[in-house]
N, C-alpha and C. Protein backbone atom coordinates (compact mmCIF):
# COMPACT_ATOMS: atom_id res chain seq x y z
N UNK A 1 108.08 153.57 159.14
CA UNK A 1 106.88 152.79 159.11
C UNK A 1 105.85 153.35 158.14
N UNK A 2 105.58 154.86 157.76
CA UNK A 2 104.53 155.25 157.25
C UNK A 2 105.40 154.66 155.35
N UNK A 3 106.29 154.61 155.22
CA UNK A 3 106.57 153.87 153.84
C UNK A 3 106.30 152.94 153.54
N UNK A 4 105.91 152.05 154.58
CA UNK A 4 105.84 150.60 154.53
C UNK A 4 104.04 150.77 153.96
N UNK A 5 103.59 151.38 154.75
CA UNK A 5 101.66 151.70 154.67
C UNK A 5 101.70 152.24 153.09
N UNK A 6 102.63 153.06 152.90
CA UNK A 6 102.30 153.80 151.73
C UNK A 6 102.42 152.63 150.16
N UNK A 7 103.58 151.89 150.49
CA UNK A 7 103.68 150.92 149.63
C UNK A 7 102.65 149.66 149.43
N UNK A 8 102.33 149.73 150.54
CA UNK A 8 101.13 148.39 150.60
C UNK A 8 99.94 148.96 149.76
N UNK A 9 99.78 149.91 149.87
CA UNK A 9 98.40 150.57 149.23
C UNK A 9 98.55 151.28 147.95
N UNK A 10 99.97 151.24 147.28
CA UNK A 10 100.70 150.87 145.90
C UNK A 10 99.75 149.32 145.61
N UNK A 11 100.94 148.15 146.66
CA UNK A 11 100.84 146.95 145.77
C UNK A 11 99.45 146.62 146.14
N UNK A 12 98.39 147.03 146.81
CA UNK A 12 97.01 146.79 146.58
C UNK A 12 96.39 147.50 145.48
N UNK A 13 96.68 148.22 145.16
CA UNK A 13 96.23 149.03 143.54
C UNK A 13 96.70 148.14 142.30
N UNK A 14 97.86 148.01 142.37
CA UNK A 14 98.71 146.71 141.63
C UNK A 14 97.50 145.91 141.21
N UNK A 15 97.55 144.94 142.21
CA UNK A 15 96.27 143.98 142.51
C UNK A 15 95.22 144.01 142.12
N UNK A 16 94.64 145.31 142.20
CA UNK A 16 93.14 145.58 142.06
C UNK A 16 93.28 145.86 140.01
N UNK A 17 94.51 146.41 139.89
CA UNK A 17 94.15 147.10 138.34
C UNK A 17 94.48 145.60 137.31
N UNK A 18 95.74 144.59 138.10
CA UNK A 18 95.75 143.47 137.47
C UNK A 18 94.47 142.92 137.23
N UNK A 19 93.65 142.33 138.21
CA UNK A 19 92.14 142.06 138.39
C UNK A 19 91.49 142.78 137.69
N UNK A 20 91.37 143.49 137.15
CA UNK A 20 90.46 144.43 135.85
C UNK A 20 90.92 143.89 134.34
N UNK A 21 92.31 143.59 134.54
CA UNK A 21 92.98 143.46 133.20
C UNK A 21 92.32 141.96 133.10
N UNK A 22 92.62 140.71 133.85
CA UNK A 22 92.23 139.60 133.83
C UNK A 22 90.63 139.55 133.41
N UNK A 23 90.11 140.41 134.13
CA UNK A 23 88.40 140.08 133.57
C UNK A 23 88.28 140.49 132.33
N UNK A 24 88.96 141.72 131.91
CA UNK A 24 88.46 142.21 130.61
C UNK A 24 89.00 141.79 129.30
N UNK A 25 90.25 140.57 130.09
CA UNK A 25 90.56 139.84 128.88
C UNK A 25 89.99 138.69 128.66
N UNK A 26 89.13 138.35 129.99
CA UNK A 26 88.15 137.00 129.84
C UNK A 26 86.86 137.09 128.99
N UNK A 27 86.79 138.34 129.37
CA UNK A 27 85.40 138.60 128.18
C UNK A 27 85.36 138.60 127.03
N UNK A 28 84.59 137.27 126.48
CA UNK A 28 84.21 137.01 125.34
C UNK A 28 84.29 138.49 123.62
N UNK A 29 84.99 138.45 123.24
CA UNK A 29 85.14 139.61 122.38
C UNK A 29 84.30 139.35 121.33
N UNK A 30 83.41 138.80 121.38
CA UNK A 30 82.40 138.89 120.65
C UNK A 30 81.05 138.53 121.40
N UNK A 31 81.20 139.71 121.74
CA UNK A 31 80.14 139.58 123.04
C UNK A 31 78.68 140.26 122.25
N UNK A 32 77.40 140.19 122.40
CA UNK A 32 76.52 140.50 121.84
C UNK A 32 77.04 142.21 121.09
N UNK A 33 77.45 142.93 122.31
CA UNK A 33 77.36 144.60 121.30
C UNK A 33 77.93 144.07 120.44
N UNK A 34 78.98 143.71 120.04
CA UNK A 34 80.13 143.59 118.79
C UNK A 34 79.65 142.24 118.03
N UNK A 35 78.78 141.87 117.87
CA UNK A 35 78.51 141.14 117.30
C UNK A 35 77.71 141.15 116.61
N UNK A 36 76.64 142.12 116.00
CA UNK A 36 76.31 142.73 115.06
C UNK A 36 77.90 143.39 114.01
N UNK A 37 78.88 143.81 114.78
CA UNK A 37 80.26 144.29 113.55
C UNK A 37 80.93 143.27 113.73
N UNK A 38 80.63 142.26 114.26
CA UNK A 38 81.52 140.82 113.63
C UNK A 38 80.89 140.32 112.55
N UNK A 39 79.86 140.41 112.58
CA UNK A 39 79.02 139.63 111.74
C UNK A 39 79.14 140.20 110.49
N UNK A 40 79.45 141.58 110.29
CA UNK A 40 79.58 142.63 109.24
C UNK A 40 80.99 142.42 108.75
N UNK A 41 82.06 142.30 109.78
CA UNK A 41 83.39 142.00 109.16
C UNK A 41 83.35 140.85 108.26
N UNK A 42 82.65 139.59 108.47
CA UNK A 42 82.34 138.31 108.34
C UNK A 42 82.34 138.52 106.74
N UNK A 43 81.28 139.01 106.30
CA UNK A 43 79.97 139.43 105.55
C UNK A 43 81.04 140.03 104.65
N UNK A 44 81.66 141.09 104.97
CA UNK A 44 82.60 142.20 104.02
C UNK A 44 83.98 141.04 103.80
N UNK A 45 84.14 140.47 104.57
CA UNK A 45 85.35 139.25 104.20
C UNK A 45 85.27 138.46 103.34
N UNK A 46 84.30 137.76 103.10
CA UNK A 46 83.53 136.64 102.07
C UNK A 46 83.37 137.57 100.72
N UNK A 47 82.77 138.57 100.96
CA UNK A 47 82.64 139.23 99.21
C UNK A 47 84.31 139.79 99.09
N UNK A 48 84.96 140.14 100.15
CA UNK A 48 86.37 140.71 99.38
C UNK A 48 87.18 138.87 99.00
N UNK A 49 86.65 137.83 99.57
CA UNK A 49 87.37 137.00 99.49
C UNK A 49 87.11 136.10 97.87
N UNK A 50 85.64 136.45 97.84
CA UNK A 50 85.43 136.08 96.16
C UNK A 50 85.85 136.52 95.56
N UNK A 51 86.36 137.54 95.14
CA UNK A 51 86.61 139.03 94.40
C UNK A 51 88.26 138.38 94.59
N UNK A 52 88.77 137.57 94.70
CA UNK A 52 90.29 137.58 94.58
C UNK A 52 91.23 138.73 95.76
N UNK A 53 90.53 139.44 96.89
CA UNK A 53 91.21 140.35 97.59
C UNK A 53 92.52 139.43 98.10
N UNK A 54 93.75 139.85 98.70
CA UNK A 54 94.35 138.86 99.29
C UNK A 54 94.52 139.19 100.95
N UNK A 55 94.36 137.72 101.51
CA UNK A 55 94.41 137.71 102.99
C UNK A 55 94.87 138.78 103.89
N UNK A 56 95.93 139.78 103.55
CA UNK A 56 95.97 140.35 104.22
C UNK A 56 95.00 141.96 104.15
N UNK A 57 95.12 141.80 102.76
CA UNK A 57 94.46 143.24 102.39
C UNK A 57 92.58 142.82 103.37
N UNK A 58 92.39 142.04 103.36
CA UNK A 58 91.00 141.42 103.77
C UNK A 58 91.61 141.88 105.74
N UNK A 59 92.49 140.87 105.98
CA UNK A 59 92.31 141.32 107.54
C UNK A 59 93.01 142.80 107.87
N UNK A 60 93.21 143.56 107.43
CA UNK A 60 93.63 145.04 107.19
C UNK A 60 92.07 145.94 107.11
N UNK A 61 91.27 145.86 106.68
CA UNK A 61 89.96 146.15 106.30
C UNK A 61 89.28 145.70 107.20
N UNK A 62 89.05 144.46 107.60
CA UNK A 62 88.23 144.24 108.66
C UNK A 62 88.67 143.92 109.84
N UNK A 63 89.65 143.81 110.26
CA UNK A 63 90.24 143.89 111.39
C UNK A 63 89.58 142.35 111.84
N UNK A 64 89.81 141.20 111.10
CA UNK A 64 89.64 139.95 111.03
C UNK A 64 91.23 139.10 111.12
N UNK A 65 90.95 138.17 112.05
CA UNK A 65 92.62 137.10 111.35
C UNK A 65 92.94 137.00 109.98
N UNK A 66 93.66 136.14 109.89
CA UNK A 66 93.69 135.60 108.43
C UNK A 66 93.59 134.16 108.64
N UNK A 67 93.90 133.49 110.11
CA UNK A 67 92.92 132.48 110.44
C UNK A 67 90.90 132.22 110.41
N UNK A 68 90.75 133.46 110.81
CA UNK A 68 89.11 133.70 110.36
C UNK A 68 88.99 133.65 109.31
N UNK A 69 89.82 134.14 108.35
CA UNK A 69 89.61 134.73 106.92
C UNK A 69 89.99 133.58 106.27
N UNK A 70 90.72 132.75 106.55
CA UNK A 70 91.28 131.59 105.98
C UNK A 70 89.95 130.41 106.09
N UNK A 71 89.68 130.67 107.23
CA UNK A 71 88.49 129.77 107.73
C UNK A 71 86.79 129.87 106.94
N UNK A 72 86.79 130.79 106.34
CA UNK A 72 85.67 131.44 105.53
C UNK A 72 85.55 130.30 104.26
């Protein structure tokens, strides 16, 4: 019986650490802090994108898509 207790309070940790993962993937990733260095990736994307840089060398550098970057 005490295995049975011990496992339950495993798969309630389970539970609880899934539930952390779910919220912190709901949160907006461009949430105000990071959005002053989005705005900077943005900014550094557009001048490497005039300049002939190519898509990837651009999302390599700013850690941007190449859907964002495409989207510019």
């Amino acid at each position: 019986m005490r295995e049975h207790s011990r496992d339950r309070g495993r798969l309630e940790d389970i539970v609880k650490y899934a539930q952390n993962v779910n919220f912190i993937i709901s949160v907006d990733p461009y949430s105000e802090v990071d959005n002053a260095a989005y705005k900077q990736a943005v900014d550094t994307a557009r001048k490497m994108k005039v300049k002939g840089y190519a898509v990837q060398d651009i999302a390599e550098v700013t850690g941007l898509t190449a859907e964002e970057i495409e989207a510019l």
